[in-house]
Protein backbone atom coordinates (compact mmCIF):
# COMPACT_ATOMS: atom_id res chain seq x y z
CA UNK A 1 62.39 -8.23 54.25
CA UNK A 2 66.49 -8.63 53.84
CA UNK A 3 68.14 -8.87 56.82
CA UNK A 4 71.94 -6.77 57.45
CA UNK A 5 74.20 -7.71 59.83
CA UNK A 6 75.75 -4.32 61.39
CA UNK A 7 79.07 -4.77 63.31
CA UNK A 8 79.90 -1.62 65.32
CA UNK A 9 80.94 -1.59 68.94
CA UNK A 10 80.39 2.30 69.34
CA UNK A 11 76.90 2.46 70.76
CA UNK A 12 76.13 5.89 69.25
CA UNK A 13 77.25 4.91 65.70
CA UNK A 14 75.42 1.82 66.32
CA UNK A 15 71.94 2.91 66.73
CA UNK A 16 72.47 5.98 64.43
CA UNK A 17 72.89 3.37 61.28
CA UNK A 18 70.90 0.68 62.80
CA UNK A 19 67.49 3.98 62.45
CA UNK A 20 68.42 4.58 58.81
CA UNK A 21 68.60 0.85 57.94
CA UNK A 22 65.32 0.37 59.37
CA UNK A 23 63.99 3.45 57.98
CA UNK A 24 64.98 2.00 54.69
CA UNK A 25 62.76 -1.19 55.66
CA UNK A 26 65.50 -3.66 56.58
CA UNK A 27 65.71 -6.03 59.27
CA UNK A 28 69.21 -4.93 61.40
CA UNK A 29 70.90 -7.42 63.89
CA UNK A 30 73.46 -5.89 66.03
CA UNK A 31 76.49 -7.03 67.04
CA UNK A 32 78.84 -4.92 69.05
CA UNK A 33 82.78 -7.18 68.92
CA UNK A 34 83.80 -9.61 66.74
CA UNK A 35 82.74 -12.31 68.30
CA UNK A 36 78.90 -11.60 68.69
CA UNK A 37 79.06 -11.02 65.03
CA UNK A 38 80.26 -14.31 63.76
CA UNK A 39 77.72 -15.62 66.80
CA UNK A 40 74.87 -14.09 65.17
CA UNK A 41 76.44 -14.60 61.62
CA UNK A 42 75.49 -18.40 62.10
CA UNK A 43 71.59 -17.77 62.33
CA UNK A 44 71.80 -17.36 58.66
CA UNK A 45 69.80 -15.31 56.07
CA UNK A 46 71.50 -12.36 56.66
CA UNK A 47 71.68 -10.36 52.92
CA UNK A 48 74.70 -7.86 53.69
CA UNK A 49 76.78 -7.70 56.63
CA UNK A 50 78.15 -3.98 57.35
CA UNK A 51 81.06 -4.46 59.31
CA UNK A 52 83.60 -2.12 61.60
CA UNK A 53 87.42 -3.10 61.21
CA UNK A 54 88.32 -1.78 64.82
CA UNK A 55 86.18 -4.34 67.04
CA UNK A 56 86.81 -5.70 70.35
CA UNK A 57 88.03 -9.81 70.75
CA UNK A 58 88.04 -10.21 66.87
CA UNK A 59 88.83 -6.74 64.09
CA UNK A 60 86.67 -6.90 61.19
CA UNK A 61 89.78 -8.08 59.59
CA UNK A 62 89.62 -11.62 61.23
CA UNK A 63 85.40 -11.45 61.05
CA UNK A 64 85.53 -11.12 57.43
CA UNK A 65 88.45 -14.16 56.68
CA UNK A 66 85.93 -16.42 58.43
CA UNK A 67 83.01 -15.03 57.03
CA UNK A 68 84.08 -15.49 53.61
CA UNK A 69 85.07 -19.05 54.36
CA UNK A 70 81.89 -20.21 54.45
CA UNK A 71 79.53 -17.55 52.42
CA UNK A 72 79.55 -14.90 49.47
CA UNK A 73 77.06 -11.98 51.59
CA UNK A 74 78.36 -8.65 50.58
CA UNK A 75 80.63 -7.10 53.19
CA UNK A 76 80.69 -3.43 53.46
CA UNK A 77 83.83 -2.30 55.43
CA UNK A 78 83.91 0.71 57.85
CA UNK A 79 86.72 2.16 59.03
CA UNK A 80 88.74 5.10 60.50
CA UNK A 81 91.62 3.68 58.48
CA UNK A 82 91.74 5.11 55.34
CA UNK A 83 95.44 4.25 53.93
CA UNK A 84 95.68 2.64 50.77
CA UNK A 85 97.01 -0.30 52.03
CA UNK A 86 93.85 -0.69 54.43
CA UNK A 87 91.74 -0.77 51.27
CA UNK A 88 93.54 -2.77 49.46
CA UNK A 89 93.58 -5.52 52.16
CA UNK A 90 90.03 -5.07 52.56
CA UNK A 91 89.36 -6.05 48.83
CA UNK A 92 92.17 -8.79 49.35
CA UNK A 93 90.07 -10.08 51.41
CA UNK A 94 87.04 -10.23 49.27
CA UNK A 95 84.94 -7.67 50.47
CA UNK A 96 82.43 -5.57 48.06
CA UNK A 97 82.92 -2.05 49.05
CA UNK A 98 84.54 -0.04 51.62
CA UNK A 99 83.75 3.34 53.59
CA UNK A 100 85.71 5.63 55.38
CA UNK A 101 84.56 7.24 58.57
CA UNK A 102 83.17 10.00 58.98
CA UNK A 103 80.70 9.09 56.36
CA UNK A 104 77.25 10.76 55.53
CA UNK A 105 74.91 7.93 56.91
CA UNK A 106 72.89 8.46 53.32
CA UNK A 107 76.05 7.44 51.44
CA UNK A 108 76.11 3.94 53.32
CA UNK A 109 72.55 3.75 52.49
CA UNK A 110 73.05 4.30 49.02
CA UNK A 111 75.77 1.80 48.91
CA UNK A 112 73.78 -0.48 50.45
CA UNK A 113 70.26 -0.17 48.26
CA UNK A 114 72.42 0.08 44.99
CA UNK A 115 74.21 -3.45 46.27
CA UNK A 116 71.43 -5.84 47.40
CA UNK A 117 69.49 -4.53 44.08
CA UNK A 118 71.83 -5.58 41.82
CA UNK A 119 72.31 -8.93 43.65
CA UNK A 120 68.37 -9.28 44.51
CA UNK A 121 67.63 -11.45 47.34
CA UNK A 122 69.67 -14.28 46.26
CA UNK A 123 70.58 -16.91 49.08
CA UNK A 124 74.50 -16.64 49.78
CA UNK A 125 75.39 -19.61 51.77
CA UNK A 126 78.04 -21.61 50.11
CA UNK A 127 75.56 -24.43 50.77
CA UNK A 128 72.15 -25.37 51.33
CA UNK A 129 72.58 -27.86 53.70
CA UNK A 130 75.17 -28.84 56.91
CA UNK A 131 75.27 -32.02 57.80
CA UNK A 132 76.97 -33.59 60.72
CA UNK A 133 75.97 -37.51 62.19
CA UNK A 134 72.47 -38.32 62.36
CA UNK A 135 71.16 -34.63 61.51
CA UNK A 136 70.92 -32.66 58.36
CA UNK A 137 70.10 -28.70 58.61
CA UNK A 138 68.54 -27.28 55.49
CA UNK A 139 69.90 -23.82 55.71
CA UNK A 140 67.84 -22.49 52.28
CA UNK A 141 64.65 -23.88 54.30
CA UNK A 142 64.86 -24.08 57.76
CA UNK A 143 64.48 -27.30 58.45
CA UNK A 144 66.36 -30.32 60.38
CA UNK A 145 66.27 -33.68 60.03
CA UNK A 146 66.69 -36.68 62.51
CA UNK A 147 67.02 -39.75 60.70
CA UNK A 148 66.29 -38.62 57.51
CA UNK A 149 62.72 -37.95 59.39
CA UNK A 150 61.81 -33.75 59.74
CA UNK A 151 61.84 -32.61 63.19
CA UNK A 152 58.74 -29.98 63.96
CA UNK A 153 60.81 -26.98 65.24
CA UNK A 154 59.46 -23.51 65.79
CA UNK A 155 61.56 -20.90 63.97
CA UNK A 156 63.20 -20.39 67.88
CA UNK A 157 64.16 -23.60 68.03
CA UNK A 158 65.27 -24.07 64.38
CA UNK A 159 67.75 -20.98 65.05
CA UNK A 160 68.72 -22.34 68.53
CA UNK A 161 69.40 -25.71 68.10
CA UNK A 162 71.24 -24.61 64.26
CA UNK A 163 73.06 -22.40 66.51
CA UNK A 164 74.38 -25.56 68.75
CA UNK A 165 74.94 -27.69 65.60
CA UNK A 166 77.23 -25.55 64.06
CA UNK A 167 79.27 -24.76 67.05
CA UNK A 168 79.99 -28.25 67.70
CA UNK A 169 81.67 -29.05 70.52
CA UNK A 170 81.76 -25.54 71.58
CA UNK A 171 80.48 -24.23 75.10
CA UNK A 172 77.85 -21.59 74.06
CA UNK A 173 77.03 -19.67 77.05
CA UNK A 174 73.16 -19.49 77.71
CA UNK A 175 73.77 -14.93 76.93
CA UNK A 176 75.30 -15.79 73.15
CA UNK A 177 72.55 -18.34 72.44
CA UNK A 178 69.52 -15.57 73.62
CA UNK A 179 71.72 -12.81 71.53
CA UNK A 180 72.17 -14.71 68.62
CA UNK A 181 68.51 -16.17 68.35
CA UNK A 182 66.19 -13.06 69.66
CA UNK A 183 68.65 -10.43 69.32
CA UNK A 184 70.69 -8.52 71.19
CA UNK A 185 67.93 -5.43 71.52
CA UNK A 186 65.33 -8.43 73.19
CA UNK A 187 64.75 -7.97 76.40
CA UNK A 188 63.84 -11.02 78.03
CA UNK A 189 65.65 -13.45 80.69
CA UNK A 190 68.27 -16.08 78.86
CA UNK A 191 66.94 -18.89 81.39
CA UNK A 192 64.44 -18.66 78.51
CA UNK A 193 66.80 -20.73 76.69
CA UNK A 194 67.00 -23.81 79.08
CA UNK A 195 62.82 -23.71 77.99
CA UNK A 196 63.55 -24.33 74.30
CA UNK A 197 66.47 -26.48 75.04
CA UNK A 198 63.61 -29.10 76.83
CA UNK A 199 61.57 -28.85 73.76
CA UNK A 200 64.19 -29.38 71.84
CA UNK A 201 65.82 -32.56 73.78
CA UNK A 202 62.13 -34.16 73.41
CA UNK A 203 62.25 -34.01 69.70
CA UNK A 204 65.42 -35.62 69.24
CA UNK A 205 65.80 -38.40 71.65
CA UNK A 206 66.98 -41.35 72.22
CA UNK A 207 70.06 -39.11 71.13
CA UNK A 208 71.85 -37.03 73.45
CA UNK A 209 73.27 -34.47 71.41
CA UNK A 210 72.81 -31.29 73.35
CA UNK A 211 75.35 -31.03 76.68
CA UNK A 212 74.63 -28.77 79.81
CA UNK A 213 77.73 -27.19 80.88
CA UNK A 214 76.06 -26.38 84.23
CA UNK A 215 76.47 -22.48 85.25
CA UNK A 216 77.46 -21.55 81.36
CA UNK A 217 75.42 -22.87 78.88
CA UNK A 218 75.03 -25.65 76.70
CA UNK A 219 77.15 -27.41 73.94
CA UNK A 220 76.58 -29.78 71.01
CA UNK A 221 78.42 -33.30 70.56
CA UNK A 222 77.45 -35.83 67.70
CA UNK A 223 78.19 -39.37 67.45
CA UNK A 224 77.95 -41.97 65.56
């Protein structure tokens, strides 16, 4: 199933695309600012990202300049703004098509089908791999390795430890981790996190690499 990242922070327009998107079998992740999105945009395997320009903490302007730093997914743009200019910056910026609202939700859809079956399901990260001391993550197969030695991660952890490793030295609060690894439409207490985290510390020690930041979250450090 391909997987769309959908940037919108208007509830209403939100869900409305998020039930055609599904209804066209894809697997939606929502994110609601800018921030969530490139939160969530670090999980990985995501096949198109449609994304608002008008967001809260970071516009789709600044979401997209990072995104494309790092990976080639199709970004479809959404906007009010429909001046030429706005367009044009949009493509400047590398992004493969561009909508103006209003927009007939079947039009997206249409944009969307015709795009991910021309590219099929082709992996888009620049790389297969991130590697930082001590660890490689294979992003193509979900894996991580200690050591050169596989670590046996759920799919959970996989995502939430990736998540840590590729924030490094960030503070990820214990809400951003739960969004970006069961989704923002899960509803289920983010202390669920700390649970994963033990799991997590057990397969990796004698190393230290995950932090608690006690009443926020956790964040990663490597060393040599």
């Amino acid at each position: 199933m391909q997987k769309i990242l959908l940037v919108e922070d208007e509830p209403t327009i939100n869900r409305m695309i998020s039930n055609y998107l599904i209804n066209e079998g894809y697997q939606v992740i929502q994110a609601y600012d800018g921030d969530q999105a490139l939160a969530l945009f670090q999980i990985g395997g995501f096949h198109l990202v449609c994304l608002d320009i008008m967001l809260p903490k970071k516009s789709g302007w600044e979401v997209a300049t990072l995104i494309r730093k790092k990976s080639k997914v199709p970004i479809i743009m959404m906007s009010a703004l429909s001046d030429e200019e706005d367009i044009i910056k949009g493509y400047d910026l590398k992004v493969d098509d561009y909508i103006t609202k209003p927009f007939n939700p079947r039009v997206l859809m249409a944009k969307i089908n015709n795009m991910l079956e021309r590219i099929g399901e082709t992996s888009f990260s620049s790389n297969d791999t991130f590697e930082t001391h001590h660890l490689i993550v294979d992003l193509k197969k979900h894996l991580i390795y200690l050591d050169q030695e596989k670590l046996d991660l759920s799919r959970k952890e996989y995502d939430l430890f990736k998540s840590l490793i590729m924030h490094e030295n960030v503070i990820m609060s214990r809400e951003n981790l739960h969004k970006s690894v069961w989704g923002s439409g899960v509803k289920s207490e983010p202390r669920l996190v700390d649970t994963y985290i033990k799991k997590i510390r057990k397969q990796i020690q004698p190393y230290d690499f995950i932090k608690t930041v006690f009443g926020v979250g956790y964040r990663f450090e490597s060393y040599d």
